[in-house]
N, C-alpha and C. Protein backbone atom coordinates (compact mmCIF):
# COMPACT_ATOMS: atom_id res chain seq x y z
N UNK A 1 18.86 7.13 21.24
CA UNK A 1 17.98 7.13 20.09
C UNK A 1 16.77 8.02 20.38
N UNK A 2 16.54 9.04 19.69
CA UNK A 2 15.46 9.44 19.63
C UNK A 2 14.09 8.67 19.91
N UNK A 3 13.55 9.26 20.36
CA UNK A 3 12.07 8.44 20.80
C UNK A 3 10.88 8.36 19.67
N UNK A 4 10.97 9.74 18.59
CA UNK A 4 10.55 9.76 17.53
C UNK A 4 10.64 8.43 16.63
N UNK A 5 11.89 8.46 16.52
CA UNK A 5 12.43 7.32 15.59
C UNK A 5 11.68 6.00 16.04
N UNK A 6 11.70 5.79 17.14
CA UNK A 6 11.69 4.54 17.59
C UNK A 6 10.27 4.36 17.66
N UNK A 7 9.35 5.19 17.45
CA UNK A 7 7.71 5.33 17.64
C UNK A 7 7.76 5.04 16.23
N UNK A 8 8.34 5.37 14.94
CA UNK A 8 8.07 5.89 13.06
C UNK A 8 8.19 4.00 12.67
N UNK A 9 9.65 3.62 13.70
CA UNK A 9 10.32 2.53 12.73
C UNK A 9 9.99 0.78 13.75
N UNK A 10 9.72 1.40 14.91
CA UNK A 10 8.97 -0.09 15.46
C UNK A 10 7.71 -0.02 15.81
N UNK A 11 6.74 -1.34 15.42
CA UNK A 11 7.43 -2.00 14.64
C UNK A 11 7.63 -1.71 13.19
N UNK A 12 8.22 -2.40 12.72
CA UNK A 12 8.65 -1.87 10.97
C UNK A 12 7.47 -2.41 10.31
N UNK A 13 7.16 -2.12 9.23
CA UNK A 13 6.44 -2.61 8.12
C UNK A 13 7.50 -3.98 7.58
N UNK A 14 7.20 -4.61 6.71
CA UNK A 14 7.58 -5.79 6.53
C UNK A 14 8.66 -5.64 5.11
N UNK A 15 8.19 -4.55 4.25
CA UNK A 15 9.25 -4.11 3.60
C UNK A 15 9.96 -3.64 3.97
N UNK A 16 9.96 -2.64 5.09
CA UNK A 16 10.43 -1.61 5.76
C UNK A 16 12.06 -2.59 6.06
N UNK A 17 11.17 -3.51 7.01
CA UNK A 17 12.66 -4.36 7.61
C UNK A 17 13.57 -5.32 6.48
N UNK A 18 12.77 -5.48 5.34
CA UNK A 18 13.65 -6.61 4.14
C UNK A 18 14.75 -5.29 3.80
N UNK A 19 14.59 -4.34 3.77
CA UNK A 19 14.82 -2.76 2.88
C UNK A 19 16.16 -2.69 4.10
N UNK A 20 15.97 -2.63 5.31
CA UNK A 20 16.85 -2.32 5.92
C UNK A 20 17.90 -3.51 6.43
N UNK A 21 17.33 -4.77 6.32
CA UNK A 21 18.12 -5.88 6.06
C UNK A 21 19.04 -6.09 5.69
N UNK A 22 18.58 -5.85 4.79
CA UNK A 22 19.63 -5.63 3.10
C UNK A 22 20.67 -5.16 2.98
N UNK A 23 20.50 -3.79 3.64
CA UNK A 23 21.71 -2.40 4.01
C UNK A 23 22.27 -2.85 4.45
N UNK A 24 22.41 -4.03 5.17
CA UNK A 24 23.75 -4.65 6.22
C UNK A 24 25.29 -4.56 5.33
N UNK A 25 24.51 -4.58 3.65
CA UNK A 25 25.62 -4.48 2.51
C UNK A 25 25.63 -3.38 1.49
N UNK A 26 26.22 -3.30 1.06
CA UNK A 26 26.03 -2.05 0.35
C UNK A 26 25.45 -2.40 -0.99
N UNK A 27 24.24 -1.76 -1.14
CA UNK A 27 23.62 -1.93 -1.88
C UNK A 27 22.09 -0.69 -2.73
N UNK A 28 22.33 -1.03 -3.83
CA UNK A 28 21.14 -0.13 -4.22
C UNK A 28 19.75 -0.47 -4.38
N UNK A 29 18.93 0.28 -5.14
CA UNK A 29 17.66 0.18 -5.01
C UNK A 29 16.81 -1.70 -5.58
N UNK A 30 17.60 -1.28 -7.00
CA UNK A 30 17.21 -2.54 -7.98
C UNK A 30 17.42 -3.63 -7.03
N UNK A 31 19.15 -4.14 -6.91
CA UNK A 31 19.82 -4.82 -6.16
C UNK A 31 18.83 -5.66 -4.81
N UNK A 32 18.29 -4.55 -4.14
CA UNK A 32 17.08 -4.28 -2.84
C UNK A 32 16.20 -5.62 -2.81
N UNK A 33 15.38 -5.27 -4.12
CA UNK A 33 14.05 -5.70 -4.38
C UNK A 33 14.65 -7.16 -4.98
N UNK A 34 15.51 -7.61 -5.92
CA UNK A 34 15.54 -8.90 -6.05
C UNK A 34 16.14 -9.78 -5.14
N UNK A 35 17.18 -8.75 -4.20
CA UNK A 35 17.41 -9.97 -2.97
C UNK A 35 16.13 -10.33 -2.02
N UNK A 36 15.32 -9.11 -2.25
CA UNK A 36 14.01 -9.64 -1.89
C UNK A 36 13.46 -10.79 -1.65
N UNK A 37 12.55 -10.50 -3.76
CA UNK A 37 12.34 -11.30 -3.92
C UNK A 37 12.78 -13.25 -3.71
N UNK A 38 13.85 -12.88 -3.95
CA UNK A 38 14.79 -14.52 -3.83
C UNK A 38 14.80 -15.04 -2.23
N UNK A 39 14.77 -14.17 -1.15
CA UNK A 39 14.89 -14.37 -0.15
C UNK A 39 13.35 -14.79 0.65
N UNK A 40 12.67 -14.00 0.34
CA UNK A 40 10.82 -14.80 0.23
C UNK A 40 10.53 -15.49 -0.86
N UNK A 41 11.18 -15.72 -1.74
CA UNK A 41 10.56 -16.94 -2.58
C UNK A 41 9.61 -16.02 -3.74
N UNK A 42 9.44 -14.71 -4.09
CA UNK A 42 8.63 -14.01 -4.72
C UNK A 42 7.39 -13.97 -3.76
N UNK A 43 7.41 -14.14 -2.53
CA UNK A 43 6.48 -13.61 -1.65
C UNK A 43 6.37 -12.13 -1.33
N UNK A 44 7.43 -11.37 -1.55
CA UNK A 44 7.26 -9.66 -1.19
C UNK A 44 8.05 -9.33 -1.91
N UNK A 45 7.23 -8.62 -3.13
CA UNK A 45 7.63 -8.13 -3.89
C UNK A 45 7.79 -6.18 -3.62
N UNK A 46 8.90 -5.50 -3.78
CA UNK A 46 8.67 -3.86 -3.30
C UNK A 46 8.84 -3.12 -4.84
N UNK A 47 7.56 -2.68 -4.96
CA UNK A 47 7.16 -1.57 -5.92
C UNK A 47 8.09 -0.65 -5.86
N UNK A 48 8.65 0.06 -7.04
CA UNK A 48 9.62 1.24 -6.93
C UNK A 48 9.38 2.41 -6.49
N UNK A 49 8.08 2.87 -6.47
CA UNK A 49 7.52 3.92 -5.44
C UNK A 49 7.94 3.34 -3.89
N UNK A 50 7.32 2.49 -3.56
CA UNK A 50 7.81 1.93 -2.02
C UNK A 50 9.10 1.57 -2.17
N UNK A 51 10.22 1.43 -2.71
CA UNK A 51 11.20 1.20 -2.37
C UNK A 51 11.85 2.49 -2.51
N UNK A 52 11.70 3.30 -3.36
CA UNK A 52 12.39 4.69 -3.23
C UNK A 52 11.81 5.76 -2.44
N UNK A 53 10.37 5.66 -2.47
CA UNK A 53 10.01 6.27 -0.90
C UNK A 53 10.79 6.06 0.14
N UNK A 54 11.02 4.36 0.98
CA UNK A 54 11.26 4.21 2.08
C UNK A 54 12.59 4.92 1.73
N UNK A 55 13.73 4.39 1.18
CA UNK A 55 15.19 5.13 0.55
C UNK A 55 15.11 6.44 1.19
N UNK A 56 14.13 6.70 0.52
CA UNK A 56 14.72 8.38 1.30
C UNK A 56 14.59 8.82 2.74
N UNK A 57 13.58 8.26 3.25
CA UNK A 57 12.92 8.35 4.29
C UNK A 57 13.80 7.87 5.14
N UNK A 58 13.91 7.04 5.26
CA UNK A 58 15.53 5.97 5.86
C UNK A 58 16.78 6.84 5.77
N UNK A 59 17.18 7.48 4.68
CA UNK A 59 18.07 8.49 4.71
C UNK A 59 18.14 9.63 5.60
N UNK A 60 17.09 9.97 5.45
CA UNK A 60 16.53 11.62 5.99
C UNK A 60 16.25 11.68 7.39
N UNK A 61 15.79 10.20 8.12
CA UNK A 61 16.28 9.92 9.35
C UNK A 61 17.51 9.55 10.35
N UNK A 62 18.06 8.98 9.27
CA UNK A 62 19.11 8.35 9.56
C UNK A 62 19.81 6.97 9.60
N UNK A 63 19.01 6.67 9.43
CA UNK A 63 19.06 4.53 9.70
C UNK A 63 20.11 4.18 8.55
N UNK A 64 19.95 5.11 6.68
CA UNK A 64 20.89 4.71 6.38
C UNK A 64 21.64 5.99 5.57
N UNK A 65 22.82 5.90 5.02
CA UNK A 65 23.85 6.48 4.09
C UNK A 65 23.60 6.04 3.04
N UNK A 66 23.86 7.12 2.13
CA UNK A 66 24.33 7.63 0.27
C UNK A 66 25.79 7.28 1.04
N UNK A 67 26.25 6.36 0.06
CA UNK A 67 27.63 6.03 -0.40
C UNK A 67 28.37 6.46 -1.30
N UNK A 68 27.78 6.04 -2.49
CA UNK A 68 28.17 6.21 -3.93
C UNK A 68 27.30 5.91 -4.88
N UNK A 69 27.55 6.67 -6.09
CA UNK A 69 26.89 6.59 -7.27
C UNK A 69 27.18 5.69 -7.79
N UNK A 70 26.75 4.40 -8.60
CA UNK A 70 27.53 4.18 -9.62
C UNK A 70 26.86 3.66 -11.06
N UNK A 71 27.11 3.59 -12.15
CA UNK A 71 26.24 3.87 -13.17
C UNK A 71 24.83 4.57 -12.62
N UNK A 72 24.69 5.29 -12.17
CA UNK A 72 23.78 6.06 -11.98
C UNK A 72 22.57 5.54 -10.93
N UNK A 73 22.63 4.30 -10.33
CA UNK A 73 22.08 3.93 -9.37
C UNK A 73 23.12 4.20 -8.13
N UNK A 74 22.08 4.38 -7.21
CA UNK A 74 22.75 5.19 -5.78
C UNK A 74 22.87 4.09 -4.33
N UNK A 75 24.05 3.86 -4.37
CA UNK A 75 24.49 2.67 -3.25
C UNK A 75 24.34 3.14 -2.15
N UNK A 76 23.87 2.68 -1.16
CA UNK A 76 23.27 3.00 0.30
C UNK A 76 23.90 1.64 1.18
N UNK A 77 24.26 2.22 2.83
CA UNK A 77 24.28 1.07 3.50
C UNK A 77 23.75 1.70 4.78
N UNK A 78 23.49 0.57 5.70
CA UNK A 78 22.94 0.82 7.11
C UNK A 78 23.50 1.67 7.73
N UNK A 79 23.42 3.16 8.62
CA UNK A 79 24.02 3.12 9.78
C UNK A 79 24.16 2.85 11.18
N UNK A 80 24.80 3.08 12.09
CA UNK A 80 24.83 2.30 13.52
C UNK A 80 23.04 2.75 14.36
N UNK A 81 22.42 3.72 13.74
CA UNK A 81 20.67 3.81 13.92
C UNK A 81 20.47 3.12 13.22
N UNK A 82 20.76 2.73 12.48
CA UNK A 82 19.77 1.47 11.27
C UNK A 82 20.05 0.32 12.31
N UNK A 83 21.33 -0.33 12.62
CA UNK A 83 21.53 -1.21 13.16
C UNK A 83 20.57 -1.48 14.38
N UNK A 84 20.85 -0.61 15.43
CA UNK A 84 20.26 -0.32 16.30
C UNK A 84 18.34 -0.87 16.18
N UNK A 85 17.87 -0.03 15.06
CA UNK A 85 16.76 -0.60 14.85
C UNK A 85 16.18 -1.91 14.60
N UNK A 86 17.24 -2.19 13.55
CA UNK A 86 17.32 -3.46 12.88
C UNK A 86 17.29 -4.46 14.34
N UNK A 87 18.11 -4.30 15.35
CA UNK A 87 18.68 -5.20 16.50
C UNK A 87 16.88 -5.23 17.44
N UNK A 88 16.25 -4.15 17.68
CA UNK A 88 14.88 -3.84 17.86
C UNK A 88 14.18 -5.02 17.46
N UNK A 89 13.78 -4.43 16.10
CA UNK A 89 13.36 -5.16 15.08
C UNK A 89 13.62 -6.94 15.52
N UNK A 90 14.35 -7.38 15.04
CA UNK A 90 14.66 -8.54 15.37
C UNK A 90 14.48 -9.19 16.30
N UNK A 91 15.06 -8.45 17.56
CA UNK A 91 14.18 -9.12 19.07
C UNK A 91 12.95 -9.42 19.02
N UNK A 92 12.40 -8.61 18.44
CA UNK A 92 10.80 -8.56 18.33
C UNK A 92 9.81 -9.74 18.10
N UNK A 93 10.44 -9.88 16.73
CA UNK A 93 10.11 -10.72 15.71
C UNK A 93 10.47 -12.28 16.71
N UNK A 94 12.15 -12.10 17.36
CA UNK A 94 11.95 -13.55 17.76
C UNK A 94 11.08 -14.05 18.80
N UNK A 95 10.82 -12.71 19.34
CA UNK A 95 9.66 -12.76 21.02
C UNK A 95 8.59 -13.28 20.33
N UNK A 96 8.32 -12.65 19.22
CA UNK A 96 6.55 -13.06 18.36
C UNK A 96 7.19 -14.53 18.56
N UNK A 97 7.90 -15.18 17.58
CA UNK A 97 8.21 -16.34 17.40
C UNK A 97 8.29 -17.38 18.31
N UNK A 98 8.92 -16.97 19.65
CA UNK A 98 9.00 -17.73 20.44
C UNK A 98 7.88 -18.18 21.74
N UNK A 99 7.17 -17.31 21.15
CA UNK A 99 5.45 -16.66 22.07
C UNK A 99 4.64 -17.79 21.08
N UNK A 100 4.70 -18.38 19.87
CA UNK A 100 3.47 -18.51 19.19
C UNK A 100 4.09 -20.25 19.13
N UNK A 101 5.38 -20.59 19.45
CA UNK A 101 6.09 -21.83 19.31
C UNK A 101 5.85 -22.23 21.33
N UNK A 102 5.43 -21.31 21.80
CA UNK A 102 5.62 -21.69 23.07
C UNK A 102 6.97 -22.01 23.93
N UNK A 103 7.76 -20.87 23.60
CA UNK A 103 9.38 -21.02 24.18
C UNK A 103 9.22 -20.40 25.49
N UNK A 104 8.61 -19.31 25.24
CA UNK A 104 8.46 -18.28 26.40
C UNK A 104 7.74 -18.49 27.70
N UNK A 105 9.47 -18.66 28.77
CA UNK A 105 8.83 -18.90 30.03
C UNK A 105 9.53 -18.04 31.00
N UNK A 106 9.11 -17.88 31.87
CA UNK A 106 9.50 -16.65 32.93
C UNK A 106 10.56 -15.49 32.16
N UNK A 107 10.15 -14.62 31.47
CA UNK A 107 10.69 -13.49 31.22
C UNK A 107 11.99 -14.01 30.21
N UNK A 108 12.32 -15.54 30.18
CA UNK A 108 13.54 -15.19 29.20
C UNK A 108 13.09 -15.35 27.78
């Protein structure tokens, strides 16, 4: 993995990671934002500027794929750099978690 990448996308922004979450399925923009929503409870909501910003940006790096068109919204899914990040990402989050619950003892 590029070292670039890994400086841009960890840690992620908090949409950043719902956005790339998501991609685990194939899915488009609209699609994105209400599994979102439903999944925080209407706690993070992603504006269509920020969600089609990150879209491309995510593309143009690599993390995810243009699939297919269909009625005119554009289906995207993760690739094995998205994953990769995503897998980052996640460790992360559980180290925070397990640091603030007090799990964390000698290095595991």
């Amino acid at each position: 993995m590029q070292e670039r990448i890994r400086r841009v996308y960890v840690p992620m922004t908090e949409t950043g990671f719902y956005i790339l979450f998501c991609l685990q399925e194939e899915m488009h923009g609209y699609n994105i934002g209400q599994r979102v929503k439903a999944m925080t409870g209407g706690e993070v909501s992603i504006s269509p500027g920020t969600m089609y910003g990150t879209l491309s940006k995510m593309e143009k790096d690599g993390l995810i794929r243009f699939i297919r068109e269909e009625e005119k919204r554009k289906l995207y899914r993760i690739t094995e750099l998205g994953q990769e990040i995503l897998g980052i990402e996640l460790r992360r989050i559980e180290r925070l978690y397990k640091n603030s619950k007090g799990e964390y003892q000698n290095g595991e």
